[in-house]
Protein backbone atom coordinates (compact mmCIF):
# COMPACT_ATOMS: atom_id res chain seq x y z
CA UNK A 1 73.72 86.21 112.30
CA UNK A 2 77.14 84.26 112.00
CA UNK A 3 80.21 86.08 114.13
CA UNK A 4 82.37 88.31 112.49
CA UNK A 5 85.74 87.48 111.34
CA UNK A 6 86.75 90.68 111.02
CA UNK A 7 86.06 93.82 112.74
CA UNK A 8 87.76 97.52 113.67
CA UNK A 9 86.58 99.49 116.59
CA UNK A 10 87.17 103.36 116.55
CA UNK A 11 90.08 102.54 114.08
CA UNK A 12 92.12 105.84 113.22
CA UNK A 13 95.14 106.27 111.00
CA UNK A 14 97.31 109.73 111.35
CA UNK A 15 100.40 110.42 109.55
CA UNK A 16 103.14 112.57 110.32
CA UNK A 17 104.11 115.13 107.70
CA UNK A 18 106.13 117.80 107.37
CA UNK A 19 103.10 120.30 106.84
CA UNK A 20 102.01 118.39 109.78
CA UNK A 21 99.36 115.46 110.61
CA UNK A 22 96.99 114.26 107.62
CA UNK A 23 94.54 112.29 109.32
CA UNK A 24 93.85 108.97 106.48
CA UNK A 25 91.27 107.02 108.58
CA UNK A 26 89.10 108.47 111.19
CA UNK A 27 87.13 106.45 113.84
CA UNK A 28 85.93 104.03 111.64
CA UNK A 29 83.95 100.44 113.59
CA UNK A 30 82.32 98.22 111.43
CA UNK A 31 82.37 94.25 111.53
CA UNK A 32 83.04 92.33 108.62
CA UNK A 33 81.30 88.55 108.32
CA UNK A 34 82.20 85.52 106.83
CA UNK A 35 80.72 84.59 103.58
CA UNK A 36 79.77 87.54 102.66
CA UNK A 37 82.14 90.41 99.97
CA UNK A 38 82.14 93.82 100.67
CA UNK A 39 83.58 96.66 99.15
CA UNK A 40 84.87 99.42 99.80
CA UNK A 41 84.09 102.33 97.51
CA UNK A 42 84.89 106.10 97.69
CA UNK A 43 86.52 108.90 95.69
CA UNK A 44 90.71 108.69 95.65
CA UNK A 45 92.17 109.90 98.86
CA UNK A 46 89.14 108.70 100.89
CA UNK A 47 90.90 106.29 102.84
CA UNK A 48 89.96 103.09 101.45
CA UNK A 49 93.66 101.24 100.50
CA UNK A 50 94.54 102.66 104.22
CA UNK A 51 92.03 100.68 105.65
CA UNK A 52 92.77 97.69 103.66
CA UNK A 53 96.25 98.00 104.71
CA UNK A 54 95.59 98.09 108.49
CA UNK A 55 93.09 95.24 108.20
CA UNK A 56 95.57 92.90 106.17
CA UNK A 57 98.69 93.82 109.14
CA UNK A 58 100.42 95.81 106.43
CA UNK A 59 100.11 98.71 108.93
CA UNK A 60 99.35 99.60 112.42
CA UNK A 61 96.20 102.08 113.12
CA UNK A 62 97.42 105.16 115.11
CA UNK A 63 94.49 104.55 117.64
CA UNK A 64 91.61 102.08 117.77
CA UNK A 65 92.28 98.18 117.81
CA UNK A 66 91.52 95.37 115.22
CA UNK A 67 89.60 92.55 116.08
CA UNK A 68 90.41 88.88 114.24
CA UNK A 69 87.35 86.05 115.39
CA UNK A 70 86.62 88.58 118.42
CA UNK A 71 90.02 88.64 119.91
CA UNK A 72 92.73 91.78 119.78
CA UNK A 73 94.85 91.30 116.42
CA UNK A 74 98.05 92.47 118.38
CA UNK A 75 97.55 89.83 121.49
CA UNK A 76 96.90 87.27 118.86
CA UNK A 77 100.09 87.79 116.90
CA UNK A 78 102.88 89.49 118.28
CA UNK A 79 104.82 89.52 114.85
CA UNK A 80 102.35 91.27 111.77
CA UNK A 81 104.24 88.96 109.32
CA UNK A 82 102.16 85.58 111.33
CA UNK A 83 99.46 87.15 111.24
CA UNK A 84 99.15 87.48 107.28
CA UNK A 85 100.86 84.21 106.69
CA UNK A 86 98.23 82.68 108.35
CA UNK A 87 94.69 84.65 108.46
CA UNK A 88 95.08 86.75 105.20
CA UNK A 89 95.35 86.13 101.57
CA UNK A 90 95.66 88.88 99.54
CA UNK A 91 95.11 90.13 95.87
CA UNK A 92 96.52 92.81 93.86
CA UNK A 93 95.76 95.08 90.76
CA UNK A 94 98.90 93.76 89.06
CA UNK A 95 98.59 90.35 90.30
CA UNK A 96 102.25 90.04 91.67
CA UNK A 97 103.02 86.71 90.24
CA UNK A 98 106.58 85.95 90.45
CA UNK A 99 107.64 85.97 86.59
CA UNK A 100 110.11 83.21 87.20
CA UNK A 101 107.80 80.53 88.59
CA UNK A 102 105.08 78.94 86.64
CA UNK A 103 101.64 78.78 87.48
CA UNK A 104 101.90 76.40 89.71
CA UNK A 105 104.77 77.29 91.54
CA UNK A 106 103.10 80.54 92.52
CA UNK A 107 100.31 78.68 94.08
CA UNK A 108 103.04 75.88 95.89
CA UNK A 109 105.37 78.80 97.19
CA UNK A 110 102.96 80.51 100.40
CA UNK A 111 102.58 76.20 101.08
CA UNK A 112 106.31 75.55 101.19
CA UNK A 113 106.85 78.56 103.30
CA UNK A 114 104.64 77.78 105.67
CA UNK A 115 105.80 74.56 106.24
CA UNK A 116 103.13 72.76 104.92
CA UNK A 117 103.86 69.01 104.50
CA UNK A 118 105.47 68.35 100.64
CA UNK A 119 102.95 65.78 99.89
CA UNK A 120 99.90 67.83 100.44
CA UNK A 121 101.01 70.85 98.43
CA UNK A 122 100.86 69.91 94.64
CA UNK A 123 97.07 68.15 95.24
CA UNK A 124 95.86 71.49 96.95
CA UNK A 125 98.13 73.91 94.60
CA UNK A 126 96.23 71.97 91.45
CA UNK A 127 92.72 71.47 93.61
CA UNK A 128 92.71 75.67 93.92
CA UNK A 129 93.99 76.21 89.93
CA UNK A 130 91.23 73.99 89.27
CA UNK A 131 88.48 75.83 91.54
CA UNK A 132 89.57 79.10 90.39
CA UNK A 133 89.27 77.83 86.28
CA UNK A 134 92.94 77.47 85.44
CA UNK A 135 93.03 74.15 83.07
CA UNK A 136 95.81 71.31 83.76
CA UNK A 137 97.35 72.61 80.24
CA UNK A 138 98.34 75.97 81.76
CA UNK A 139 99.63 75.07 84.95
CA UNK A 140 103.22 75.11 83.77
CA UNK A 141 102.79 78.47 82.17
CA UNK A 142 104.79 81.71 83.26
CA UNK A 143 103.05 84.89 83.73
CA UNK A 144 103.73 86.34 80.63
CA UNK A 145 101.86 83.38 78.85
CA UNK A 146 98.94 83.72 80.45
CA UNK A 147 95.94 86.41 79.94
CA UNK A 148 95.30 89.39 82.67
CA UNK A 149 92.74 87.86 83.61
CA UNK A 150 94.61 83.85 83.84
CA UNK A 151 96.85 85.67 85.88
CA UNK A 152 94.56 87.17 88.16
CA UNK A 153 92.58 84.22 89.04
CA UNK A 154 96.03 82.54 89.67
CA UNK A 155 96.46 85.36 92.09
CA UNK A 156 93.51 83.81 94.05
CA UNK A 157 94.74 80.67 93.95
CA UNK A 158 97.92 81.67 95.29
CA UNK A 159 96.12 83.63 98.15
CA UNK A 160 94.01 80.62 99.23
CA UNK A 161 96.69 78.50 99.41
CA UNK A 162 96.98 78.12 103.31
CA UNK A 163 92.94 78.61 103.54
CA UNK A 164 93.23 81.63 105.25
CA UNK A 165 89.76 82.65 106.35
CA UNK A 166 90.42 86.69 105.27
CA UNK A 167 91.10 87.58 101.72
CA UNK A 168 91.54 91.11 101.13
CA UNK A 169 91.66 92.10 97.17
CA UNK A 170 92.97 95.75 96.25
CA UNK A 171 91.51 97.18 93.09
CA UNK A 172 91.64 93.24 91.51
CA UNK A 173 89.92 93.95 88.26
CA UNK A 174 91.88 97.57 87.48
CA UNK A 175 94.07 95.86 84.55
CA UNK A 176 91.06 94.14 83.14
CA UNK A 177 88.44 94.12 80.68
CA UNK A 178 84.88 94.16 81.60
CA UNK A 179 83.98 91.01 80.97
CA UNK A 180 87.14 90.02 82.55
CA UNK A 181 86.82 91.79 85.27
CA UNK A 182 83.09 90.08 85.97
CA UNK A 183 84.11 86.74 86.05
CA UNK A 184 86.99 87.47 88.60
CA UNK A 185 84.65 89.32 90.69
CA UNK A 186 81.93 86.37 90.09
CA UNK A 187 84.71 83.97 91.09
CA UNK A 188 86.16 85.79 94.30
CA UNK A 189 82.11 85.99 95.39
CA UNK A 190 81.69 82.75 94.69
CA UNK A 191 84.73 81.14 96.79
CA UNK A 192 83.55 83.74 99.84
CA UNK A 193 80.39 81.72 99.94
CA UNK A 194 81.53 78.45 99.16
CA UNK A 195 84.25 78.24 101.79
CA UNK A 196 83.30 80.73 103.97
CA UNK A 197 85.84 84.13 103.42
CA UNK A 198 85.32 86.90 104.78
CA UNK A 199 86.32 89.17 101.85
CA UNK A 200 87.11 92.70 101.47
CA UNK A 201 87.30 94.46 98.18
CA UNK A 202 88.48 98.05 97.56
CA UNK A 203 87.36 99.47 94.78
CA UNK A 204 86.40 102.03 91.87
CA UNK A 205 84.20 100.25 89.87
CA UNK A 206 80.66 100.45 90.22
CA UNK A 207 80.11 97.00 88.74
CA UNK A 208 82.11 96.00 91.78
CA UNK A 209 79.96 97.58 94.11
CA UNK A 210 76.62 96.20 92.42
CA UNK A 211 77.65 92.47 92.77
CA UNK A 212 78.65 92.70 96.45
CA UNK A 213 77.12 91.73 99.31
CA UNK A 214 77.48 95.09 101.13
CA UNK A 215 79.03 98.15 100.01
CA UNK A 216 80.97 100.37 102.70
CA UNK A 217 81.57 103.90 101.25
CA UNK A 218 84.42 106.41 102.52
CA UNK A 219 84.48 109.88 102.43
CA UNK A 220 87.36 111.71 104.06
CA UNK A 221 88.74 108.73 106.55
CA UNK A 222 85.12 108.39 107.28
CA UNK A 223 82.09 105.65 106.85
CA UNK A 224 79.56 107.92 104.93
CA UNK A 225 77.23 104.88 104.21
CA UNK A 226 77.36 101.19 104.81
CA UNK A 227 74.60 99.09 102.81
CA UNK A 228 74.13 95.41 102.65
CA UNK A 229 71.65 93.91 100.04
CA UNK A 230 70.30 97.14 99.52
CA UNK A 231 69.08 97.78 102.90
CA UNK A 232 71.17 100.15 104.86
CA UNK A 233 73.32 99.20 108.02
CA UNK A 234 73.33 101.61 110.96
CA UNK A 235 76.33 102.87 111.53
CA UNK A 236 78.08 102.33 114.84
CA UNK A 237 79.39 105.63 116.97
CA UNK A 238 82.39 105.28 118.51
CA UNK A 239 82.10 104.43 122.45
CA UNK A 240 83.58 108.05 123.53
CA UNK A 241 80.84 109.45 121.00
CA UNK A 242 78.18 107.48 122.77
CA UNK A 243 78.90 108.64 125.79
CA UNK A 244 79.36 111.92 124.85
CA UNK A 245 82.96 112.16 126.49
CA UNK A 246 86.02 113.31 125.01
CA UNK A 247 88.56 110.26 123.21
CA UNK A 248 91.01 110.25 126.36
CA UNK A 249 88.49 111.21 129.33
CA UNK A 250 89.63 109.09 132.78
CA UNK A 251 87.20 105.80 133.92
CA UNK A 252 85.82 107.68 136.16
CA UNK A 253 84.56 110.57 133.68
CA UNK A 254 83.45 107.75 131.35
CA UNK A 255 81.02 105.74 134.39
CA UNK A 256 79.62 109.07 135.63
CA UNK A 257 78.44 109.72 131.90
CA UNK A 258 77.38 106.36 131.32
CA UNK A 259 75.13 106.91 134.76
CA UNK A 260 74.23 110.04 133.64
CA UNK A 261 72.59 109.00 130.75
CA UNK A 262 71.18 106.39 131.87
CA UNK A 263 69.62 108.13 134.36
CA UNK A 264 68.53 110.76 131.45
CA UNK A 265 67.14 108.54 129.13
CA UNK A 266 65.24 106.16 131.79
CA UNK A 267 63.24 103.29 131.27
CA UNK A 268 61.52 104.76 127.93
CA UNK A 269 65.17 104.87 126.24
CA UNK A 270 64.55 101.45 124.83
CA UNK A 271 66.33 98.05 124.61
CA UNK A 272 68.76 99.15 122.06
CA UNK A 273 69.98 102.69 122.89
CA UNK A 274 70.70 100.87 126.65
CA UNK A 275 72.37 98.63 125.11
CA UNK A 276 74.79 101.03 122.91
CA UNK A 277 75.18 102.46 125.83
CA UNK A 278 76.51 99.44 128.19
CA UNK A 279 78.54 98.19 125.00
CA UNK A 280 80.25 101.82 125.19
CA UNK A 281 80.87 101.96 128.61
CA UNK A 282 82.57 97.94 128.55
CA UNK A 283 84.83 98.66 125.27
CA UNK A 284 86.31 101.93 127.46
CA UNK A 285 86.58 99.89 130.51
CA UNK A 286 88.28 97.38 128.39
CA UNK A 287 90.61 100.28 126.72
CA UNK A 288 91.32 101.54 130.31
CA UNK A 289 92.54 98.22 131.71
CA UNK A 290 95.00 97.30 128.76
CA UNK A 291 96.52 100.66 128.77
């Protein structure tokens, strides 16, 4: 099985009201390949743009960490902005073209801000319009000449433009037709396993959910199921729920419960459940050490 690009290990998100905390995201770890489109389904309120949000660097997780190719998304990139200028594309229910700037444009302006050399821009900016099913003839168009749906696949374009190897689409068919809708969502699938993306789609509709490679639902800032190709994917604890310890026990609380249960289990536990258990024990290690 390839790496993951993207993972989240015990990821929470709290928020500080005046009625007090509402917990959004709770202790969610999943990892998240390349090539492959999931999508994230659940009723609204469940948590799903939240997650989104923290994965793309729009927002920090109150505990937890993001991973990005297996490293710490915060010792990686110092400033969020980097981050999603270089790793993440993004796409969004009302495409966010800028009205001003033709098709094109759109798809030239991530290039020219990140520096990207003048002479390379306009042969990627049209290569991408081309991929994506935008004709030469409507590359000088404006938004509001092109269809919902012209727009949103310019969207992609625009969000490929400096072949970031995350794209993360929020609710990308909600202003479209059915049909519409199907070819954008055959299109994103289609460049996830053509160059690789690791993709992550939220979503409400089911037709959405059908087409994707794995489907992660939320309930309540929680993973309530996680299937891939129709074959469900066990769900991993969190480390302190492993080890049966409390979120902030001390090292030392942690290694005596990690020997404990060891010792419990013995050699019948089985290569796997000694392994969960020696994975939990190193991530809280690691967590101790960087704190």
């Amino acid at each position: 099985m390839a790496e993951p690009v993207l993972s989240c290990r015990s990821l929470s998100k709290t928020y500080r009201t005046s009625a007090g905390p509402v917990t959004a995201i709770s202790e969610i770890t999943m990892d998240i390949l390349p090539g492959e489109m999931t999508a994230i389904i659940g009723p609204s309120g469940s948590g799903k743009t939240t997650l989104l949000s923290m994965l793309g660097g729009l927002e920090r997780p109150s505990d937890g960490e993001i991973l990005v190719e297996g490293a710490p998304l915060e010792r990686r990139f110092s400033d969020l902005s980097d981050y999603r200028r270089v790793e993440v594309g993004f796409v969004f229910q009302a495409y966010n073209l800028l009205p001003h700037l033709t098709a094109l444009e759109n798809v030239l302006l991530p290039m020219e801000l990140a520096g990207l050399p003048r002479g390379q821009r306009r042969p990627r900016a049209a290569e991408l319009l081309t991929a994506v099913g935008i004709p030469p003839e409507r590359y000088h168009h404006r938004p509001l000449r092109l269809s919902g749906g012209e727009q949103q696949r310019v969207a992609v374009a625009r969000a490929l433009s400096n072949h970031p190897p995350i794209l993360l689409a929020d609710e990308p068919t909600g202003n479209l037709d059915g049909e519409t809708s199907r070819q954008v969502i055959d299109l994103i699938r289609g460049m996830a396993r053509k160059m690789g993306l690791c993709v992550v789609v939220v979503t409400h509709n089911p037709a959405i959910a059908e087409s994707a490679d794995r489907v992660v639902k939320l309930n309540y800032g929680r993973v309530e199921s996680d299937d891939r190709n129709g074959s469900r994917v066990k769900l991993r604890r969190a480390p302190h729920d492993v080890l049966r310890v409390a979120p902030d026990a001390p090292l030392e609380i942690v290694e005596a419960a990690h020997a404990a249960l060891v010792k419990k289990l013995g050699p019948e536990a089985g290569e796997e459940a000694s392994r969960e258990l020696d994975e939990a024990l190193e991530e809280l290690r690691k967590r101790a050490a960087g704190s």
